[in-house]
PDB file of N, CA and C in Angstrom:
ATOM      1  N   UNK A   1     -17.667   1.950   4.771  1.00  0.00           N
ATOM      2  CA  UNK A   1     -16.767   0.860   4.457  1.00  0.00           C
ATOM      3  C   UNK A   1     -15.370   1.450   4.268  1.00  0.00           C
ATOM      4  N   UNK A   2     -14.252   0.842   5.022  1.00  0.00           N
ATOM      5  CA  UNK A   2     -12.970   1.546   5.076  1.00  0.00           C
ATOM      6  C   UNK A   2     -12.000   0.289   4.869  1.00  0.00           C
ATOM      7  N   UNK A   3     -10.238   0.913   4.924  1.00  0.00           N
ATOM      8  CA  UNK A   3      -9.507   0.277   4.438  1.00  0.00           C
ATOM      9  C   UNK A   3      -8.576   0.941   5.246  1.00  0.00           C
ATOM     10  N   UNK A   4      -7.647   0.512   5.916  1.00  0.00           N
ATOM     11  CA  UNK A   4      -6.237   0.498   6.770  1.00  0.00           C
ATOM     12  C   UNK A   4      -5.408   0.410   5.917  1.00  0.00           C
ATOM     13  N   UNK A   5      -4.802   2.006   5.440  1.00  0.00           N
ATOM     14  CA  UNK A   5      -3.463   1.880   4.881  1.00  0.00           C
ATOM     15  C   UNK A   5      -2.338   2.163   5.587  1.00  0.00           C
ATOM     16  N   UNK A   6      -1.232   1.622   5.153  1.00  0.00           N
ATOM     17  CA  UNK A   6       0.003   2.258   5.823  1.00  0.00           C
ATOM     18  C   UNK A   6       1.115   2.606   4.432  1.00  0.00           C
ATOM     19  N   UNK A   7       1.381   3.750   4.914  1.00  0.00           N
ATOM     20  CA  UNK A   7       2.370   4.178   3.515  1.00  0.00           C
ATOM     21  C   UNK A   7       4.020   4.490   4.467  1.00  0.00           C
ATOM     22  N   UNK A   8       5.146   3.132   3.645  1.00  0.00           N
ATOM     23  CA  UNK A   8       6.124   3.428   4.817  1.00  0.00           C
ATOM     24  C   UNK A   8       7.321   4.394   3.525  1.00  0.00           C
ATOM     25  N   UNK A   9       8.389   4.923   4.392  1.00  0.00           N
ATOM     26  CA  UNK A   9       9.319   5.646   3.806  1.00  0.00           C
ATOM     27  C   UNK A   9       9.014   6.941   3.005  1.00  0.00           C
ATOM     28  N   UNK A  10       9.653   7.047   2.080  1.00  0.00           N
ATOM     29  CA  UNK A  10       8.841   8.505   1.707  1.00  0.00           C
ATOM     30  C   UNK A  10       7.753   8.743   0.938  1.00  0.00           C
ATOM     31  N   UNK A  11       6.824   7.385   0.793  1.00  0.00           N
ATOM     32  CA  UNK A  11       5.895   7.202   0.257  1.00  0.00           C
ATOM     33  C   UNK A  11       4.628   8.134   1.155  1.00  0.00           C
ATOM     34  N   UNK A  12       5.324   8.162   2.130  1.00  0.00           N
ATOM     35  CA  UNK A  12       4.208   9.272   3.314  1.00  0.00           C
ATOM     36  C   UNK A  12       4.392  10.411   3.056  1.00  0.00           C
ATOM     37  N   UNK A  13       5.184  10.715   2.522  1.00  0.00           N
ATOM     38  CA  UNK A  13       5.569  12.254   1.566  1.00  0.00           C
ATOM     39  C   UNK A  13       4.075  12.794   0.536  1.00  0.00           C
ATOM     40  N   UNK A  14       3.033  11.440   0.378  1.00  0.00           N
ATOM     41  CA  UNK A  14       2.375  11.742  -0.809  1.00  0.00           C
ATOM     42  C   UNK A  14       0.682  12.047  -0.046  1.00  0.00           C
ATOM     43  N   UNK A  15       1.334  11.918   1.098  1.00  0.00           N
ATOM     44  CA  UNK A  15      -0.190  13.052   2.035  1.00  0.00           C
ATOM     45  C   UNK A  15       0.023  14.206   2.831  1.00  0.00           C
ATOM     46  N   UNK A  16      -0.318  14.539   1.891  1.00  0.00           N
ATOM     47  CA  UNK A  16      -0.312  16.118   2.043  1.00  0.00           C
ATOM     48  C   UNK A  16      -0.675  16.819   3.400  1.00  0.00           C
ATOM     49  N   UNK A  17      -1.748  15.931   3.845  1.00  0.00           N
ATOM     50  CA  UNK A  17      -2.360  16.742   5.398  1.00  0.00           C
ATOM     51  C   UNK A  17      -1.623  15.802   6.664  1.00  0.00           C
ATOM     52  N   UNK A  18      -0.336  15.048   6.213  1.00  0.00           N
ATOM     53  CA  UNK A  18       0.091  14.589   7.663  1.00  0.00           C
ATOM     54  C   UNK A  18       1.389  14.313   7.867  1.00  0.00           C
ATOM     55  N   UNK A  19       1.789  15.235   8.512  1.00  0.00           N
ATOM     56  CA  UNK A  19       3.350  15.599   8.482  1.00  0.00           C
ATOM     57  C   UNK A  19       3.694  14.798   9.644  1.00  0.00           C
ATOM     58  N   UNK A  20       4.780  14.014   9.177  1.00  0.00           N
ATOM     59  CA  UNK A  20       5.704  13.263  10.304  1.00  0.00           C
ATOM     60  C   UNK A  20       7.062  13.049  10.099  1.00  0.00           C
ATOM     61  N   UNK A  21       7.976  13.466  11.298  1.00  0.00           N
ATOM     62  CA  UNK A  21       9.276  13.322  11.102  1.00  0.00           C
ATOM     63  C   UNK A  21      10.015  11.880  11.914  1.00  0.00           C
ATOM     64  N   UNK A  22       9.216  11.575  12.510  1.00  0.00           N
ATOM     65  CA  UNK A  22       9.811  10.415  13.296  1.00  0.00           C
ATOM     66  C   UNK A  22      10.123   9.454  12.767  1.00  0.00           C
ATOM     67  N   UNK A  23       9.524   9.232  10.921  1.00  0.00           N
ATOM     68  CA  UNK A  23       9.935   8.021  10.325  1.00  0.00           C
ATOM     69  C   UNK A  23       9.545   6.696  10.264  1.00  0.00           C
ATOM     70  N   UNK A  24       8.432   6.811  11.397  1.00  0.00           N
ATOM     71  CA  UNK A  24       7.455   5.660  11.407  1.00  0.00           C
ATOM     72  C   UNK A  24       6.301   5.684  10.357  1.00  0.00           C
ATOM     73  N   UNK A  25       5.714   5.269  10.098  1.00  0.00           N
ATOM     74  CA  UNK A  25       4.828   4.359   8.938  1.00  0.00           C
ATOM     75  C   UNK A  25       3.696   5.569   9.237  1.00  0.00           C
ATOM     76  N   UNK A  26       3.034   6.269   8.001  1.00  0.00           N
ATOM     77  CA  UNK A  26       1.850   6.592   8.190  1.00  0.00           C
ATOM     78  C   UNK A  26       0.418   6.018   8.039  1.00  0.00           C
ATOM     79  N   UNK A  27      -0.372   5.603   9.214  1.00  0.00           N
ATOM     80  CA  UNK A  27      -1.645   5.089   8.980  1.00  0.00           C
ATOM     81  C   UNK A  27      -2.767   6.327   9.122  1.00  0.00           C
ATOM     82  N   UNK A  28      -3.263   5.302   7.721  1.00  0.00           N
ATOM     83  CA  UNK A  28      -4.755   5.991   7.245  1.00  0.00           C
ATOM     84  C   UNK A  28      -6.308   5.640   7.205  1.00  0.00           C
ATOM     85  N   UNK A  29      -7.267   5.315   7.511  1.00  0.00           N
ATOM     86  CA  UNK A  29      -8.260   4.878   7.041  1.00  0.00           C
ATOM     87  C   UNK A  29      -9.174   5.484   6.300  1.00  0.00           C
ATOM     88  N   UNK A  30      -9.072   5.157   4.577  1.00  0.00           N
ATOM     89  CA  UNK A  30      -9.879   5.549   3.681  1.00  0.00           C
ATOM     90  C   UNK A  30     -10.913   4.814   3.607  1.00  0.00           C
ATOM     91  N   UNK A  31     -11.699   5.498   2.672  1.00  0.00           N
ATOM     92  CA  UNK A  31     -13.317   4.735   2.266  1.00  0.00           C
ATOM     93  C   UNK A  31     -13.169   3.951   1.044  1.00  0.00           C
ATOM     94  N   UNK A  32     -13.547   2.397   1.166  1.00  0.00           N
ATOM     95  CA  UNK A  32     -13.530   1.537   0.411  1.00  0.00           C
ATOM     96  C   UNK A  32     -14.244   2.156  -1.131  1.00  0.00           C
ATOM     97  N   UNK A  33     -14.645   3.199  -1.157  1.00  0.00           N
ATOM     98  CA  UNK A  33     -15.923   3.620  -2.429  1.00  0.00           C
ATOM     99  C   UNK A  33     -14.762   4.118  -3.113  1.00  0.00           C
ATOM    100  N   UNK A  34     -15.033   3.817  -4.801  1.00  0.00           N
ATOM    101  CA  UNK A  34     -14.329   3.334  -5.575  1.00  0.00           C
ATOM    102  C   UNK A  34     -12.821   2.900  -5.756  1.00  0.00           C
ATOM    103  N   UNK A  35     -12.774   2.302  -4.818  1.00  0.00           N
ATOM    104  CA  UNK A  35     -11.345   1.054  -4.539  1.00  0.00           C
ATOM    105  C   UNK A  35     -11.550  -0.061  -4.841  1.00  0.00           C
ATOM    106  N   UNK A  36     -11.197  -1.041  -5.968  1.00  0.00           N
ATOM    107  CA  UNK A  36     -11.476  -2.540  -6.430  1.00  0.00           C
ATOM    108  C   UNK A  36      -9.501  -3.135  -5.853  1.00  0.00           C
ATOM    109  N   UNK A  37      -8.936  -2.148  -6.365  1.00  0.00           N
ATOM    110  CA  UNK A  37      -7.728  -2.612  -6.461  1.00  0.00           C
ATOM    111  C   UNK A  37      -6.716  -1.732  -5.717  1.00  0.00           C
ATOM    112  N   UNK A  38      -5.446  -2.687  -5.490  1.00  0.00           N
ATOM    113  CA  UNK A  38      -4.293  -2.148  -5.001  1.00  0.00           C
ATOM    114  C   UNK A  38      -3.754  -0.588  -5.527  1.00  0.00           C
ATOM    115  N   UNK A  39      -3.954  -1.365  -6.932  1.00  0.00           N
ATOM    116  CA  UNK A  39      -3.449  -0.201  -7.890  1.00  0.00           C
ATOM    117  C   UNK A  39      -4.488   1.645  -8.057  1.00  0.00           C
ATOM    118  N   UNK A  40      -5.592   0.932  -7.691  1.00  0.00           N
ATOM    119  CA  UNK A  40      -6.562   2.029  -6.926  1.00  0.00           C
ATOM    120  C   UNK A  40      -6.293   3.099  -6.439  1.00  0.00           C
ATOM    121  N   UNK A  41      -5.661   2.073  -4.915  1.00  0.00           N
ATOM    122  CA  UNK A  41      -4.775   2.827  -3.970  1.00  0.00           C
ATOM    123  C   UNK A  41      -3.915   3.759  -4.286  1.00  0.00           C
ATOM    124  N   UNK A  42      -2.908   3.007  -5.340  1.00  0.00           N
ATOM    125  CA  UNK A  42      -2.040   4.272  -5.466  1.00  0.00           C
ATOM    126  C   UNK A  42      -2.404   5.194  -6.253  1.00  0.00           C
ATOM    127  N   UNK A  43      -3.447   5.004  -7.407  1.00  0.00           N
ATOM    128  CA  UNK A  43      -3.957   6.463  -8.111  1.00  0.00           C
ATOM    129  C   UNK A  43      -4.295   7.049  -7.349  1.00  0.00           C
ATOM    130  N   UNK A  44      -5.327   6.869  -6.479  1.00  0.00           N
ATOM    131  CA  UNK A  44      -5.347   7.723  -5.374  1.00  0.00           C
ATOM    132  C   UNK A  44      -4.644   8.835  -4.812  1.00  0.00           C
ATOM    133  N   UNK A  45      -3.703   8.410  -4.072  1.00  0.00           N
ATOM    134  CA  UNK A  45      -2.692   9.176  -3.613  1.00  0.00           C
ATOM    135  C   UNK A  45      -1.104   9.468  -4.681  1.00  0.00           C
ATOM    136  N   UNK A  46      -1.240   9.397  -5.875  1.00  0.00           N
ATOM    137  CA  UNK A  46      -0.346   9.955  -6.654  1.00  0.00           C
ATOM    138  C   UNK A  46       0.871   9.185  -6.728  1.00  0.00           C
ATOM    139  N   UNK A  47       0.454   7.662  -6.266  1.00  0.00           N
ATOM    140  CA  UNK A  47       1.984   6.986  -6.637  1.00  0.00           C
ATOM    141  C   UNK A  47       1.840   5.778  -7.840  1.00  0.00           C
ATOM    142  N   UNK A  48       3.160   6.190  -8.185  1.00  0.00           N
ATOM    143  CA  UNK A  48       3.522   5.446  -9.397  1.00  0.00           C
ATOM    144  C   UNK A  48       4.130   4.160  -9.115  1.00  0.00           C
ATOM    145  N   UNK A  49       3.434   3.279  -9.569  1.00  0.00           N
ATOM    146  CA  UNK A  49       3.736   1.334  -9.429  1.00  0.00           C
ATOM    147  C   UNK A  49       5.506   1.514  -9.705  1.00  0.00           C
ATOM    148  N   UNK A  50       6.148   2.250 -10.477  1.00  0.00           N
ATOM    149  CA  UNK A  50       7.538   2.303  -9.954  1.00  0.00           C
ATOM    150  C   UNK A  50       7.974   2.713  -8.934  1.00  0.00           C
ATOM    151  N   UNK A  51       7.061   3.552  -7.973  1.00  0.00           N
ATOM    152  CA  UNK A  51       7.690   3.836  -6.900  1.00  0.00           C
ATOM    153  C   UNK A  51       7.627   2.993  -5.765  1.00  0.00           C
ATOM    154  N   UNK A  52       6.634   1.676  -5.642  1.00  0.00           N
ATOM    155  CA  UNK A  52       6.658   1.033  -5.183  1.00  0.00           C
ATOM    156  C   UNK A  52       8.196  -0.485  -5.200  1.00  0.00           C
ATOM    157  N   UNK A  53       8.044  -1.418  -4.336  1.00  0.00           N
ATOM    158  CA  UNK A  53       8.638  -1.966  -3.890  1.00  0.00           C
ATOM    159  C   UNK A  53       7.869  -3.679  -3.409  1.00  0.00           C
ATOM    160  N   UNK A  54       7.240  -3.306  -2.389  1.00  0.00           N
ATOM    161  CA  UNK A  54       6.377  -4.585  -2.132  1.00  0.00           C
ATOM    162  C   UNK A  54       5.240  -4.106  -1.577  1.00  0.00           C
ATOM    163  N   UNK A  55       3.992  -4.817  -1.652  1.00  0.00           N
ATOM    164  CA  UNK A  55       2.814  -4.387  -1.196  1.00  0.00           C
ATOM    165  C   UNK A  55       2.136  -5.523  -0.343  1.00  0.00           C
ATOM    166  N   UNK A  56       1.560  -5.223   0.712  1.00  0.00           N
ATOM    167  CA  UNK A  56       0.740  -6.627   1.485  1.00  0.00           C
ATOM    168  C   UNK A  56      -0.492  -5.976   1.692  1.00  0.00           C
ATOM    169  N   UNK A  57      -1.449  -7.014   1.206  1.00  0.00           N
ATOM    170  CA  UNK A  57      -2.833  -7.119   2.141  1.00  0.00           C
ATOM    171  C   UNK A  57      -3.482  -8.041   2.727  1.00  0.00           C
ATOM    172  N   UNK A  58      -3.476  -7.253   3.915  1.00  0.00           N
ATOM    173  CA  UNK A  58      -3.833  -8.445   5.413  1.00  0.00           C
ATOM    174  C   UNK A  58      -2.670  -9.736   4.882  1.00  0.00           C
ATOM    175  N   UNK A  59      -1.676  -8.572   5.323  1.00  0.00           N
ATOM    176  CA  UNK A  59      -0.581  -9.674   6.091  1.00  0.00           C
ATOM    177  C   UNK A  59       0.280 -10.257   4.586  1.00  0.00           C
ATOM    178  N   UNK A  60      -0.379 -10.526   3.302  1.00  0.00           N
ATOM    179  CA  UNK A  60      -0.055 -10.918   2.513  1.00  0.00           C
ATOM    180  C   UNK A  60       1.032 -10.926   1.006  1.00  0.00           C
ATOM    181  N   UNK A  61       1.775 -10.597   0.453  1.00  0.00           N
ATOM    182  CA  UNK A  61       2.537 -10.543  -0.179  1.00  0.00           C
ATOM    183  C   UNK A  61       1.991  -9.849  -1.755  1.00  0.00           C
ATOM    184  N   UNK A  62       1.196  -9.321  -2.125  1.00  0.00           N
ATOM    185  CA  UNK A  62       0.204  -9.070  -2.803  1.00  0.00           C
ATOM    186  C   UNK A  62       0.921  -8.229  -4.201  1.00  0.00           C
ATOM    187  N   UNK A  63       0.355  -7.820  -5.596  1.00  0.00           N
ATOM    188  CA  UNK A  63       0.459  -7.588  -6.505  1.00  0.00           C
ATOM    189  C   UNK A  63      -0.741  -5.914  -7.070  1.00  0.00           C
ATOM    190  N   UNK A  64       0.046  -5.228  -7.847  1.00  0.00           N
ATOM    191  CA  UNK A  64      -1.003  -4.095  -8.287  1.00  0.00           C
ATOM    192  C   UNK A  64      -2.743  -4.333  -8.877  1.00  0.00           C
ATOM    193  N   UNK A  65      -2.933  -6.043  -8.663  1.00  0.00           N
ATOM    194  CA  UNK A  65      -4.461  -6.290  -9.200  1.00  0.00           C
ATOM    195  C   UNK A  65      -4.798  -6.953  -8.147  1.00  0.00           C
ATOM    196  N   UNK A  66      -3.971  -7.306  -6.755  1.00  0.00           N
ATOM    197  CA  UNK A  66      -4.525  -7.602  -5.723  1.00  0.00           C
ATOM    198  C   UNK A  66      -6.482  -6.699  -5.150  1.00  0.00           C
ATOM    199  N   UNK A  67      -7.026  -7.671  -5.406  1.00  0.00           N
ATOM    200  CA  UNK A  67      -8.581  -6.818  -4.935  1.00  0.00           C
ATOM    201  C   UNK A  67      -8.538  -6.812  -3.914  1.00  0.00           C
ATOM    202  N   UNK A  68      -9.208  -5.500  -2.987  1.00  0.00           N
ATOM    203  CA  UNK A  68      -8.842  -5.474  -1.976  1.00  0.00           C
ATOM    204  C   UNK A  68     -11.036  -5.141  -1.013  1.00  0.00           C
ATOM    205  N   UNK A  69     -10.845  -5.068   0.091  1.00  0.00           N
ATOM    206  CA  UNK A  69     -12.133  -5.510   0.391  1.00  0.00           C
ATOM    207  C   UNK A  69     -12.208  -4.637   1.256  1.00  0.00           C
ATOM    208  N   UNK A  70     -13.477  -4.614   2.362  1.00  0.00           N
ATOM    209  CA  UNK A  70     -14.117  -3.601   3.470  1.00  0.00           C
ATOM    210  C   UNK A  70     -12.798  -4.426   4.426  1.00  0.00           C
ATOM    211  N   UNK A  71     -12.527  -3.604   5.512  1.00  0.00           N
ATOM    212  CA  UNK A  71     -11.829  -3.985   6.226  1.00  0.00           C
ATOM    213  C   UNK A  71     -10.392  -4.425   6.023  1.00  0.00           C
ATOM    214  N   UNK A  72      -9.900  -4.383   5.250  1.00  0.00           N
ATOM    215  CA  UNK A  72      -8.653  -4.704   4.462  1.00  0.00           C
ATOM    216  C   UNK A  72      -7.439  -3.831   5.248  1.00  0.00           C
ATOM    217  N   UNK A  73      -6.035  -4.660   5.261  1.00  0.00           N
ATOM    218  CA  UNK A  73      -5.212  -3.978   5.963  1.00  0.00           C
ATOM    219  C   UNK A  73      -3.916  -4.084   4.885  1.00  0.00           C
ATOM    220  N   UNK A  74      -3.953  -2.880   4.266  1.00  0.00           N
ATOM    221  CA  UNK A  74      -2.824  -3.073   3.336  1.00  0.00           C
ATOM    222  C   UNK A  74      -1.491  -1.745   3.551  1.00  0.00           C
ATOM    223  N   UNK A  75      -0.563  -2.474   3.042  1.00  0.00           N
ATOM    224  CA  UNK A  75       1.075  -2.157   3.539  1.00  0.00           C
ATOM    225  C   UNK A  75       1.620  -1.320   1.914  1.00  0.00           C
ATOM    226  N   UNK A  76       2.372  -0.712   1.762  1.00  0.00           N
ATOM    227  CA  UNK A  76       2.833  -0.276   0.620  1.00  0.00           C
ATOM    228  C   UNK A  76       4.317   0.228   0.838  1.00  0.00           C
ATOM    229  N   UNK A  77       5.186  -0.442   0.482  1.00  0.00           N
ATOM    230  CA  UNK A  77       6.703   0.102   0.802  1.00  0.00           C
ATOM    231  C   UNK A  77       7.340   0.693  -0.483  1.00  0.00           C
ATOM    232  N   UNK A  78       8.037   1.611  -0.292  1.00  0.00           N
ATOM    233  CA  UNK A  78       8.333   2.163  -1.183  1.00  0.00           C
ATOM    234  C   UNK A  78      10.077   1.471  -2.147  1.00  0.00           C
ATOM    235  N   UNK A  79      10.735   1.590  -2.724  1.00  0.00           N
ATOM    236  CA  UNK A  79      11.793   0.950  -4.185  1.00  0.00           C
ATOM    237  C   UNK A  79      12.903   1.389  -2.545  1.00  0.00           C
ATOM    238  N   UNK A  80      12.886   2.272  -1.857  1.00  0.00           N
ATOM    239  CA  UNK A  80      14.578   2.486  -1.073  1.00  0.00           C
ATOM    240  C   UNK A  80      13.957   1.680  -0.210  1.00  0.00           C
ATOM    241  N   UNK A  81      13.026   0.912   0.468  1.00  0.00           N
ATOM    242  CA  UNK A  81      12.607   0.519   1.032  1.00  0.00           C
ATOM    243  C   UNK A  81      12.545  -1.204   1.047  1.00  0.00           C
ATOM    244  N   UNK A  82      13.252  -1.603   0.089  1.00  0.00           N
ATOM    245  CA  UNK A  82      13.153  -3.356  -0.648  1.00  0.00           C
ATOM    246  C   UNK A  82      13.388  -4.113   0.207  1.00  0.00           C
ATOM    247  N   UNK A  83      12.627  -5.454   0.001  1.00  0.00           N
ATOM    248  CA  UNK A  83      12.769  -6.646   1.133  1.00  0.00           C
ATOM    249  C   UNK A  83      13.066  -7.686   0.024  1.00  0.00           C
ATOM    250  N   UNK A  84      13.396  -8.535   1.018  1.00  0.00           N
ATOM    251  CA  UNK A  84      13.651 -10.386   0.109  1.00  0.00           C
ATOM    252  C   UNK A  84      12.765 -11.023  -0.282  1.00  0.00           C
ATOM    253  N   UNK A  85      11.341  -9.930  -0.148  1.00  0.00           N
ATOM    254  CA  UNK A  85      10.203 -11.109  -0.434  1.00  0.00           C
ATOM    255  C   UNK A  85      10.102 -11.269  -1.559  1.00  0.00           C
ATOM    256  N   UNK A  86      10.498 -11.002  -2.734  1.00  0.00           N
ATOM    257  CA  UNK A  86      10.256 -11.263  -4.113  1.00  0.00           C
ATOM    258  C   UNK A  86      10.793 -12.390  -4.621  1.00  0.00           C
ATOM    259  N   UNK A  87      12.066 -12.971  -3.225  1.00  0.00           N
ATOM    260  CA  UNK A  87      12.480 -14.086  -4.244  1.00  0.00           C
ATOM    261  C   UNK A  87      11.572 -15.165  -3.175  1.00  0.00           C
ATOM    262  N   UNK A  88      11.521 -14.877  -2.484  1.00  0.00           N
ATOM    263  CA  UNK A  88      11.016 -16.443  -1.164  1.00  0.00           C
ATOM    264  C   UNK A  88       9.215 -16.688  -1.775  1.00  0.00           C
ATOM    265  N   UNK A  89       8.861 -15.647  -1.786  1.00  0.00           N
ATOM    266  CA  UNK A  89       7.199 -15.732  -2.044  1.00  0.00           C
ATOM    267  C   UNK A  89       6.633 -15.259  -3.382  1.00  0.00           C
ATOM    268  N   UNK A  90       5.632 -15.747  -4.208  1.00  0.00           N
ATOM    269  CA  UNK A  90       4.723 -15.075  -4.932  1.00  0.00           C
ATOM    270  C   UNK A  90       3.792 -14.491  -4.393  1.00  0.00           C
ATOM    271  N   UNK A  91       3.622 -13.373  -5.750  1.00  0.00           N
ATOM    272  CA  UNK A  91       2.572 -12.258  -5.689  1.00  0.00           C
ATOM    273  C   UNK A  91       1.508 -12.681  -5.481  1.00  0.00           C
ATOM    274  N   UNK A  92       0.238 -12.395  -4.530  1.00  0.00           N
ATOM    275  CA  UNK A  92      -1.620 -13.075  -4.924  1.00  0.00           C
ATOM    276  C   UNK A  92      -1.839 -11.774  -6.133  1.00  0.00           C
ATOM    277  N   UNK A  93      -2.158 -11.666  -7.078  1.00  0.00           N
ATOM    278  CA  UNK A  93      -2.780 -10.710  -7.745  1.00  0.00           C
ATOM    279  C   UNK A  93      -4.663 -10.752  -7.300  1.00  0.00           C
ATOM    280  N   UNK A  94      -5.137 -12.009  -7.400  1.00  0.00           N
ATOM    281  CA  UNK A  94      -6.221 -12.057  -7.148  1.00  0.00           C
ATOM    282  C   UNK A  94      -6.497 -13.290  -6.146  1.00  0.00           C
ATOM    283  N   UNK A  95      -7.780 -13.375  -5.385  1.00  0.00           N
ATOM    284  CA  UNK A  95      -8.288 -14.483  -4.861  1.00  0.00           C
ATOM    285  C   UNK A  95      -8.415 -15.563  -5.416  1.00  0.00           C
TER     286      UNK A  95
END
């Protein structure tokens, strides 16, 4: 059971085994086993909910208690990285 991440800006700085200079988005597919949450995600890989910015899963506008599922396609942008979605849309934290 896996999960489609993408870590954009220098938030790709925080994997260690995949060096890219081109500046495009790094995709990953981890194993859903012990992942409930967004916020999961970033313990995981060593980022701090301040270093974030906006987060989507599957497509969505989502929050650090967003639950996330098998097959899940989630986005993580990093604070230099900010969009307008905070004022146009709310967060889903949950289903």
């Amino acid at each position: 059971m896996t999960i489609l991440l993408k870590l954009f800006g220098e938030l790709r700085e925080k994997v260690k085994s995949q060096k890219d200079t081109s500046g495009a988005p790094i995709t990953l597919t981890i194993e859903k086993k012990g992942i409930k949450t967004v916020s999961d995600i970033l313990k995981k890989f060593g980022i701090e909910e301040s270093e974030t910015s906006h987060i989507f899963v599957d497509g969505i506008y989502s929050g650090f208690g967003k639950l996330v599922n098998d097959g899940d396609r989630v986005a993580i942008f990093p604070k230099r990285m900010c969009l307008l979605y905070k004022w146009y849309f709310n967060k889903v934290e949950n289903d």
